[in-house]
PDB file of N, CA and C in Angstrom:
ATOM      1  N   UNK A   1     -90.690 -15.100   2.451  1.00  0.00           N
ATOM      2  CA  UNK A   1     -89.353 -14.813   2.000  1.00  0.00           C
ATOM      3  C   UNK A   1     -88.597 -16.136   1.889  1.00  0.00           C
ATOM      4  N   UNK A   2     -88.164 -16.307   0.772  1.00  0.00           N
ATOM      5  CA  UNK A   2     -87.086 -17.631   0.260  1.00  0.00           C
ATOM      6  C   UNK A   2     -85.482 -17.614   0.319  1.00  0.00           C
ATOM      7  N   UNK A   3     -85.070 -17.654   1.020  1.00  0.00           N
ATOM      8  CA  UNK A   3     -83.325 -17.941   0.873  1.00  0.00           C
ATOM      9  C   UNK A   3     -83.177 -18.672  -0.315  1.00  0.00           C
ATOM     10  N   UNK A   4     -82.286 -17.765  -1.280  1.00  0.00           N
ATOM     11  CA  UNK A   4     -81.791 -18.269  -2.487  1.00  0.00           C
ATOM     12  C   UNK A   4     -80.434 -18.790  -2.603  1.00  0.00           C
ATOM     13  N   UNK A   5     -79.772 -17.649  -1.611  1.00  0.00           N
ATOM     14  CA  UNK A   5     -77.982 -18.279  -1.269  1.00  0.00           C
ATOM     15  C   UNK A   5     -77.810 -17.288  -0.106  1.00  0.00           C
ATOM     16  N   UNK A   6     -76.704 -17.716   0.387  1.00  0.00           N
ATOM     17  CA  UNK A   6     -76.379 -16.869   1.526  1.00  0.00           C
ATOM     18  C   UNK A   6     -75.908 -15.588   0.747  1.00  0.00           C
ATOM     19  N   UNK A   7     -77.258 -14.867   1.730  1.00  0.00           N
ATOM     20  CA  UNK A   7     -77.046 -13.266   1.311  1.00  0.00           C
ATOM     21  C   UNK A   7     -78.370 -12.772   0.722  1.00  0.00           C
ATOM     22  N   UNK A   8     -78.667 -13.482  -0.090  1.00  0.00           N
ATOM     23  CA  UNK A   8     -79.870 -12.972  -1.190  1.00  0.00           C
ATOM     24  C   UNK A   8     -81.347 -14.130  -0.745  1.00  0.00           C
ATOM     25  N   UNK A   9     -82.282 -13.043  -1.164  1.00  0.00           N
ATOM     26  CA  UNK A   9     -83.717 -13.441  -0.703  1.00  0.00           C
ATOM     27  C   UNK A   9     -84.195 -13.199  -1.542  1.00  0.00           C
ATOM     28  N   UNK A  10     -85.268 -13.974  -2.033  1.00  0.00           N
ATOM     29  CA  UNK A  10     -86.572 -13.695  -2.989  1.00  0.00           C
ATOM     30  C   UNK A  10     -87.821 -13.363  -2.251  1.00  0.00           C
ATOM     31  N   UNK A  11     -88.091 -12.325  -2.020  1.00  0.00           N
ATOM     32  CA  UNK A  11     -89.100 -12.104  -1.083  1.00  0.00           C
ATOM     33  C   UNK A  11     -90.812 -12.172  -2.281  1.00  0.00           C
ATOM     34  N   UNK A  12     -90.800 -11.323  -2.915  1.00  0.00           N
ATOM     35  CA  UNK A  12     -91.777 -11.501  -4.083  1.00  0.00           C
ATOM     36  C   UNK A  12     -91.798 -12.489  -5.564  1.00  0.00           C
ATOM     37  N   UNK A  13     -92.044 -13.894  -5.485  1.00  0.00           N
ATOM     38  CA  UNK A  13     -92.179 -15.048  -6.320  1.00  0.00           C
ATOM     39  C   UNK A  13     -92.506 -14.368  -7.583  1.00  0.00           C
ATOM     40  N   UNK A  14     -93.799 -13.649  -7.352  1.00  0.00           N
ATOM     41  CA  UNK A  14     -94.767 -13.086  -8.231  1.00  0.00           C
ATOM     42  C   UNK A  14     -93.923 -11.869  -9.223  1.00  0.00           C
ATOM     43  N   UNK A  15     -93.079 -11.245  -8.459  1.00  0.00           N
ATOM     44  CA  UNK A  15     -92.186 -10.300  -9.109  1.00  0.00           C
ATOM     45  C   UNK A  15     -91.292 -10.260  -9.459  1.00  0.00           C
ATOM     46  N   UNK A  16     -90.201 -11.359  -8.908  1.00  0.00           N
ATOM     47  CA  UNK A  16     -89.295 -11.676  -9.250  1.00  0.00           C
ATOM     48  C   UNK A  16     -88.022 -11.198  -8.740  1.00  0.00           C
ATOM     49  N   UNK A  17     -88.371 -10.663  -7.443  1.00  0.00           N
ATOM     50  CA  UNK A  17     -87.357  -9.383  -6.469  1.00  0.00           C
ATOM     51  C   UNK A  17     -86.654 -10.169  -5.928  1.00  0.00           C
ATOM     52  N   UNK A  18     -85.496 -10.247  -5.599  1.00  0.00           N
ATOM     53  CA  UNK A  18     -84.158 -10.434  -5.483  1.00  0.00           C
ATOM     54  C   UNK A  18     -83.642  -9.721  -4.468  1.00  0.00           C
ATOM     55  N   UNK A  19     -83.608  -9.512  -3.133  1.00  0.00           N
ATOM     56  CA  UNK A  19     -82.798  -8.398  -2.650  1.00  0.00           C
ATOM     57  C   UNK A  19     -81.721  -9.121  -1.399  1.00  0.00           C
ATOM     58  N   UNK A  20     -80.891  -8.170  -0.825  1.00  0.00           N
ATOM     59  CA  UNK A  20     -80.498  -8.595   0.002  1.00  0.00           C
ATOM     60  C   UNK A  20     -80.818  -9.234   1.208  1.00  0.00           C
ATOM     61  N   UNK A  21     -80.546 -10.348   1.868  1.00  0.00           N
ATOM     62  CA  UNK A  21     -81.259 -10.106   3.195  1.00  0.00           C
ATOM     63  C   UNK A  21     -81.408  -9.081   4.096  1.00  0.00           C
ATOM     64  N   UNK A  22     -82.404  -9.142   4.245  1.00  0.00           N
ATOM     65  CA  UNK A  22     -82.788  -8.071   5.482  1.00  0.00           C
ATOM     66  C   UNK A  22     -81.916  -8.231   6.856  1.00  0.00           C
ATOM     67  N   UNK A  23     -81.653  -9.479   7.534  1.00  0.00           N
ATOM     68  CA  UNK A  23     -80.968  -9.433   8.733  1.00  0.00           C
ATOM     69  C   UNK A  23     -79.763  -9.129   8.325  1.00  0.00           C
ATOM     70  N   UNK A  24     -78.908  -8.935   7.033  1.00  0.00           N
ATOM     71  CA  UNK A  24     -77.504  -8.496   7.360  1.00  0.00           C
ATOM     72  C   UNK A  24     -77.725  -6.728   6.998  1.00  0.00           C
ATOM     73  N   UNK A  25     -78.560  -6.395   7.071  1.00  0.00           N
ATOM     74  CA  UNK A  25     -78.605  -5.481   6.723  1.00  0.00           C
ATOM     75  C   UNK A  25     -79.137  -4.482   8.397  1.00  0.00           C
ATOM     76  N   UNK A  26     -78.129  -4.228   9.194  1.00  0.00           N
ATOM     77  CA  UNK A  26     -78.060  -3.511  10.760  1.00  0.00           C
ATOM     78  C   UNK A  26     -78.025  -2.252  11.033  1.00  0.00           C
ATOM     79  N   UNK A  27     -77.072  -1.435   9.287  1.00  0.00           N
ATOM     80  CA  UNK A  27     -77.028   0.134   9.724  1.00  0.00           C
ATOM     81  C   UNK A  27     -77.751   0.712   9.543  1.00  0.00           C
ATOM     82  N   UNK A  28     -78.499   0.499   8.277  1.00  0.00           N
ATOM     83  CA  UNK A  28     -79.619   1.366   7.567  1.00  0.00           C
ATOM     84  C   UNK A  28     -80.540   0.122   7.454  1.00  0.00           C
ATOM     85  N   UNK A  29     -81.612   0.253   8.335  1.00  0.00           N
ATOM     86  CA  UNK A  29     -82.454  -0.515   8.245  1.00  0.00           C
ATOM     87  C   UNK A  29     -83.454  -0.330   7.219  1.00  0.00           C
ATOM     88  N   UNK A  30     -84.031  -1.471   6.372  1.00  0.00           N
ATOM     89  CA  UNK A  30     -84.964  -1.222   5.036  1.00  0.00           C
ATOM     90  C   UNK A  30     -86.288  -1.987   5.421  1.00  0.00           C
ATOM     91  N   UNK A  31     -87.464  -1.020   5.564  1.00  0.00           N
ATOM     92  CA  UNK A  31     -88.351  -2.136   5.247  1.00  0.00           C
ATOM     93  C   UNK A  31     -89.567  -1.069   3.956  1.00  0.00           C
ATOM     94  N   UNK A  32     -89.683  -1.475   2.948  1.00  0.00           N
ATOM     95  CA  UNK A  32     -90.622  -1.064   2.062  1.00  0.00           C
ATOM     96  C   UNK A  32     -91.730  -2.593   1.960  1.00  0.00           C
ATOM     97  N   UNK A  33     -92.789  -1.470   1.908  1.00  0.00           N
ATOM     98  CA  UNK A  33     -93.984  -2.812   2.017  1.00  0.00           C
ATOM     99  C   UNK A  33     -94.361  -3.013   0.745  1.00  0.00           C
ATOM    100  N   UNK A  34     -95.065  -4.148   0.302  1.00  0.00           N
ATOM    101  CA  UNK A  34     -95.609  -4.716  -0.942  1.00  0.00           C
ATOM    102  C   UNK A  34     -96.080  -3.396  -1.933  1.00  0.00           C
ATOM    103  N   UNK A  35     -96.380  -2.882  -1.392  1.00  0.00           N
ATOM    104  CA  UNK A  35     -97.125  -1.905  -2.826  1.00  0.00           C
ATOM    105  C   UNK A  35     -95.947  -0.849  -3.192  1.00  0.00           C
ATOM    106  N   UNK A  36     -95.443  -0.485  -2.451  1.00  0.00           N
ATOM    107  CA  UNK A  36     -93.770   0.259  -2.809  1.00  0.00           C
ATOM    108  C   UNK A  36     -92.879  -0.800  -3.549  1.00  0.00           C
ATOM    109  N   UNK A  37     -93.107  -1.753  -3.069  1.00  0.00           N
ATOM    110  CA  UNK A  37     -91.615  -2.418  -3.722  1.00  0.00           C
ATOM    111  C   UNK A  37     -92.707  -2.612  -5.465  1.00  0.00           C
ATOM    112  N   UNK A  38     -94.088  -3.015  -5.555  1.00  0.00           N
ATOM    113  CA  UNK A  38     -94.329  -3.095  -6.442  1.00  0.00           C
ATOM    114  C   UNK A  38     -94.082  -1.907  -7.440  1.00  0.00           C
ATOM    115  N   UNK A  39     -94.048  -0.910  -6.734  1.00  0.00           N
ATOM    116  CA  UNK A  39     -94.469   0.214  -7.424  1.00  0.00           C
ATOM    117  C   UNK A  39     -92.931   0.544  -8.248  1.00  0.00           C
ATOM    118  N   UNK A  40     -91.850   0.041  -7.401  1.00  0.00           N
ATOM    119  CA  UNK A  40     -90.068   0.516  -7.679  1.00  0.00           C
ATOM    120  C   UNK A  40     -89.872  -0.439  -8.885  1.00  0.00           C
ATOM    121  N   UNK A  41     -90.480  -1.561  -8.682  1.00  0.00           N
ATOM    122  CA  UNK A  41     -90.000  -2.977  -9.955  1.00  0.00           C
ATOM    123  C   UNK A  41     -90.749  -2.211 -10.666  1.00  0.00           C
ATOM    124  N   UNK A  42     -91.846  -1.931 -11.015  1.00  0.00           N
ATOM    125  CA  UNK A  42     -92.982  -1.455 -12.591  1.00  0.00           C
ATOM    126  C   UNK A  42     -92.148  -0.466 -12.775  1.00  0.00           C
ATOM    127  N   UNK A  43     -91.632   0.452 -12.280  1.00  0.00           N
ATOM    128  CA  UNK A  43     -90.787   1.821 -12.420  1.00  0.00           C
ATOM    129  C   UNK A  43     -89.097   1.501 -13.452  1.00  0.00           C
ATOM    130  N   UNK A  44     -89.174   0.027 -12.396  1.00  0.00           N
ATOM    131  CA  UNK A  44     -87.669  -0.047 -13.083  1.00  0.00           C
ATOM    132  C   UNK A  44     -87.410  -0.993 -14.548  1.00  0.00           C
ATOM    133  N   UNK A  45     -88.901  -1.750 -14.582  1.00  0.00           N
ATOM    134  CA  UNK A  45     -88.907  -2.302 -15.695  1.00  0.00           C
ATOM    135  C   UNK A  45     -89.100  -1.208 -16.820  1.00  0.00           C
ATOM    136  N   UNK A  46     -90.147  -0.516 -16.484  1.00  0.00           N
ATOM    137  CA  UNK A  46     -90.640   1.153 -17.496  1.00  0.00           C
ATOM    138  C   UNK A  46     -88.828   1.809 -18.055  1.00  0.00           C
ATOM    139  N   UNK A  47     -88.262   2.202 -17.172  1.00  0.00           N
ATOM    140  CA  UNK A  47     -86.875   2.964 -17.196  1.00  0.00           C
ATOM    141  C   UNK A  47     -86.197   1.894 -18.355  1.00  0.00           C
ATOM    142  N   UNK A  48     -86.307   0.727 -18.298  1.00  0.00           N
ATOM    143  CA  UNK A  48     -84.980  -0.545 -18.837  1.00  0.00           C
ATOM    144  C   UNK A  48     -85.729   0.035 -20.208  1.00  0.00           C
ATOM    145  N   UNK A  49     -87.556  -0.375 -20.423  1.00  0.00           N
ATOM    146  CA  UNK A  49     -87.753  -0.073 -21.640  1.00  0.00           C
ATOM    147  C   UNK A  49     -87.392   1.065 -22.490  1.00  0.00           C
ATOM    148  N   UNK A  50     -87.549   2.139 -21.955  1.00  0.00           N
ATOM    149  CA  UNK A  50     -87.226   3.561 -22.359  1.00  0.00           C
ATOM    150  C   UNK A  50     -86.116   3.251 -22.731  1.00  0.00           C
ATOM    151  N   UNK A  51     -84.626   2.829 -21.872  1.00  0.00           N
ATOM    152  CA  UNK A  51     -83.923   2.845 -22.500  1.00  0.00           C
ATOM    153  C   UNK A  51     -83.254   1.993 -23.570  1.00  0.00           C
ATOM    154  N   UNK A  52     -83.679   1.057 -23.690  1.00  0.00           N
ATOM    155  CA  UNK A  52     -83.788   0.034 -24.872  1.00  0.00           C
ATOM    156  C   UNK A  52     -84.244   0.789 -25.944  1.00  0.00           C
ATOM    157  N   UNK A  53     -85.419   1.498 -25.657  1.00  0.00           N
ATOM    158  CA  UNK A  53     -85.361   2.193 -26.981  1.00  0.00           C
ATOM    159  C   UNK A  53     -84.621   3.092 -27.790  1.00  0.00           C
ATOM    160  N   UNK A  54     -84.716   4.064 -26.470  1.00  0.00           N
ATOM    161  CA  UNK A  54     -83.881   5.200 -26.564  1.00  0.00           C
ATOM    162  C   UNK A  54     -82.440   4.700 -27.221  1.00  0.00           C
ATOM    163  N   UNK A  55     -81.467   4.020 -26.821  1.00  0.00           N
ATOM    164  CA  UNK A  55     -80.121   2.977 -27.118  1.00  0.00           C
ATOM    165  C   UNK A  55     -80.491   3.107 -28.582  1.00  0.00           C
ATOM    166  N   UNK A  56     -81.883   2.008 -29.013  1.00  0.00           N
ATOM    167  CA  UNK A  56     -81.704   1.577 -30.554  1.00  0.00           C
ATOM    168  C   UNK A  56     -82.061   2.850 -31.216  1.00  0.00           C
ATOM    169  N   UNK A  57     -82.842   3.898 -30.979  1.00  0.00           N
ATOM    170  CA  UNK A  57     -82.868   4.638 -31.786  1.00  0.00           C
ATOM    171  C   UNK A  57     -81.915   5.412 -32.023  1.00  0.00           C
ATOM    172  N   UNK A  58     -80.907   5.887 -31.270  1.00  0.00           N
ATOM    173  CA  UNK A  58     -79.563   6.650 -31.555  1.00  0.00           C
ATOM    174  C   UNK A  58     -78.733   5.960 -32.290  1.00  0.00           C
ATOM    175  N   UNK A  59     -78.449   4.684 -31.832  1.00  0.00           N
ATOM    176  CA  UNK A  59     -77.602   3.956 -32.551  1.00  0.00           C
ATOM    177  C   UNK A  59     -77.935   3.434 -34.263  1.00  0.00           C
ATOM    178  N   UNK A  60     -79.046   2.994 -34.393  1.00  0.00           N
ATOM    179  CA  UNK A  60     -79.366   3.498 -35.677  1.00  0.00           C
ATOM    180  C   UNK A  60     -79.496   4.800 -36.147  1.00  0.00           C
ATOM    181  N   UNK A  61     -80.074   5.838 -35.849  1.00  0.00           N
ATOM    182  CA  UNK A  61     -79.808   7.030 -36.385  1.00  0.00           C
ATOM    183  C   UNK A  61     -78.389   7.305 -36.709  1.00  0.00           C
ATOM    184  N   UNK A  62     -77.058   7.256 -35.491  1.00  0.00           N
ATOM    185  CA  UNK A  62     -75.900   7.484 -35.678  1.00  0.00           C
ATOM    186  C   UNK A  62     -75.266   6.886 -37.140  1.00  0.00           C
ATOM    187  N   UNK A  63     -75.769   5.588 -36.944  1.00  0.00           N
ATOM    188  CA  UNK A  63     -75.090   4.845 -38.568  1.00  0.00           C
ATOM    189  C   UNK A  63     -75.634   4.804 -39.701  1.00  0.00           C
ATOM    190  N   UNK A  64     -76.781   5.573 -39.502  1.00  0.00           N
ATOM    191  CA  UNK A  64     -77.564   5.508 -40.958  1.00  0.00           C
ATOM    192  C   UNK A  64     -76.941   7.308 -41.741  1.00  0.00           C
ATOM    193  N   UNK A  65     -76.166   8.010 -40.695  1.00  0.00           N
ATOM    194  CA  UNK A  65     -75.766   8.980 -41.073  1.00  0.00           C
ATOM    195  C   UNK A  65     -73.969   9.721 -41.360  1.00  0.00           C
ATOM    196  N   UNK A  66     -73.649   8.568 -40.890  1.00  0.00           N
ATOM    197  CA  UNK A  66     -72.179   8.246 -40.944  1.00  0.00           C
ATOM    198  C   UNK A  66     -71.798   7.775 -41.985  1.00  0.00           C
ATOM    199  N   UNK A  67     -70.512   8.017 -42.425  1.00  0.00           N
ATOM    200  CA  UNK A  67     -69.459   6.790 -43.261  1.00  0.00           C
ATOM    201  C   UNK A  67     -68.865   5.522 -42.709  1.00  0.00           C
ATOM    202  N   UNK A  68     -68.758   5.912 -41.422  1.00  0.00           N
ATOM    203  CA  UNK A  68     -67.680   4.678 -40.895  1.00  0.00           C
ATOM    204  C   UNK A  68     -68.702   3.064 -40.732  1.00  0.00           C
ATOM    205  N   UNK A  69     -67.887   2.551 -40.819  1.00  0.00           N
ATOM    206  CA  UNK A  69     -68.454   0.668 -41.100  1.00  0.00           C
ATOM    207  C   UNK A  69     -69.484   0.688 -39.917  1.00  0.00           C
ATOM    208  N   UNK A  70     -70.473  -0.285 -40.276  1.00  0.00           N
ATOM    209  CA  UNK A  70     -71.169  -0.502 -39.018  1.00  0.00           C
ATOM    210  C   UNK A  70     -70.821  -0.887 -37.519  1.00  0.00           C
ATOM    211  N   UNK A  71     -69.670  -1.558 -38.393  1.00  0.00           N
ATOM    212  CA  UNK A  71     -68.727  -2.343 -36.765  1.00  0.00           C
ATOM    213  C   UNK A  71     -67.470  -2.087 -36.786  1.00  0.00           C
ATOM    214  N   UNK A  72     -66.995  -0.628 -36.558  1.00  0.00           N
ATOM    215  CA  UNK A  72     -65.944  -0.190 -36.559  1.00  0.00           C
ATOM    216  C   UNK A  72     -65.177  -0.018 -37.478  1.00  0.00           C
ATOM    217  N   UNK A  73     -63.622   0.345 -37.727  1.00  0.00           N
ATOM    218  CA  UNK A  73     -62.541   0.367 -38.942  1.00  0.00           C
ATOM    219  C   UNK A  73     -62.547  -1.167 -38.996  1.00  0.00           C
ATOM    220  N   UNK A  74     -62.446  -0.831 -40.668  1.00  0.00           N
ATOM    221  CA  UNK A  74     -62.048  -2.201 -41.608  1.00  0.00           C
ATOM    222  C   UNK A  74     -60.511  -2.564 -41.274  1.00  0.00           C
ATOM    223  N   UNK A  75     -60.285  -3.757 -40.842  1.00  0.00           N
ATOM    224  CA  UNK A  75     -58.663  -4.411 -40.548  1.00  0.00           C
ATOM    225  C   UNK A  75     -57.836  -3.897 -41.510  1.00  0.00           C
ATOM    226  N   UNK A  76     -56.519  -3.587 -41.298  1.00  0.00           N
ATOM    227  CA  UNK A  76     -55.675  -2.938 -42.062  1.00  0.00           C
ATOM    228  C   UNK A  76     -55.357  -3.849 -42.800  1.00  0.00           C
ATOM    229  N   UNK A  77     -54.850  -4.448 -44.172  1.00  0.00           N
ATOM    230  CA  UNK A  77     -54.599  -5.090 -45.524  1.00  0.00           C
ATOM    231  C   UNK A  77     -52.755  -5.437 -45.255  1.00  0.00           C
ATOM    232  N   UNK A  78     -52.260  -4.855 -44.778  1.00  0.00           N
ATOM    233  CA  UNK A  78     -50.499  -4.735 -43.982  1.00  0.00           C
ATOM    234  C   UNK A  78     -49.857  -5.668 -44.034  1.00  0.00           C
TER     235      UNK A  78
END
């Protein structure tokens, strides 16, 4: 485990995990071992993709079926 700044730890190099330190952490104690925490990062990278997609495909669908400008109302001429 690497102290990055006070507060935050890089415990997995390889993964790129980021979490809080563990010693300030007194009420709810956390310990997940290597193959859980691996298993939560692959999970949470999977979820970001889905929704990256999910995002572009609505958002193109929405404007390919609309009138209004791609990037909002046109400035008033006034």
């Amino acid at each position: 485990m690497k102290q990055i700044r006070q507060g935050v730890v890089l415990r997995r190099e390889d993964l790129h995990v980021f979490e809080v330190d563990p010693t300030l952490m007194t009420r709810v104690l956390q310990d997940v071992n290597d193959v859980d925490q691996a298993r939560i990062v692959r999970n949470r990278w999977e979820y970001l993709d889905w929704m990256h997609r999910h995002f572009a495909h609505k958002t193109i669908l929405l404007s390919a079926v609309t009138d209004a400008p791609p990037h909002g109302p046109e400035p008033s001429s006034h």
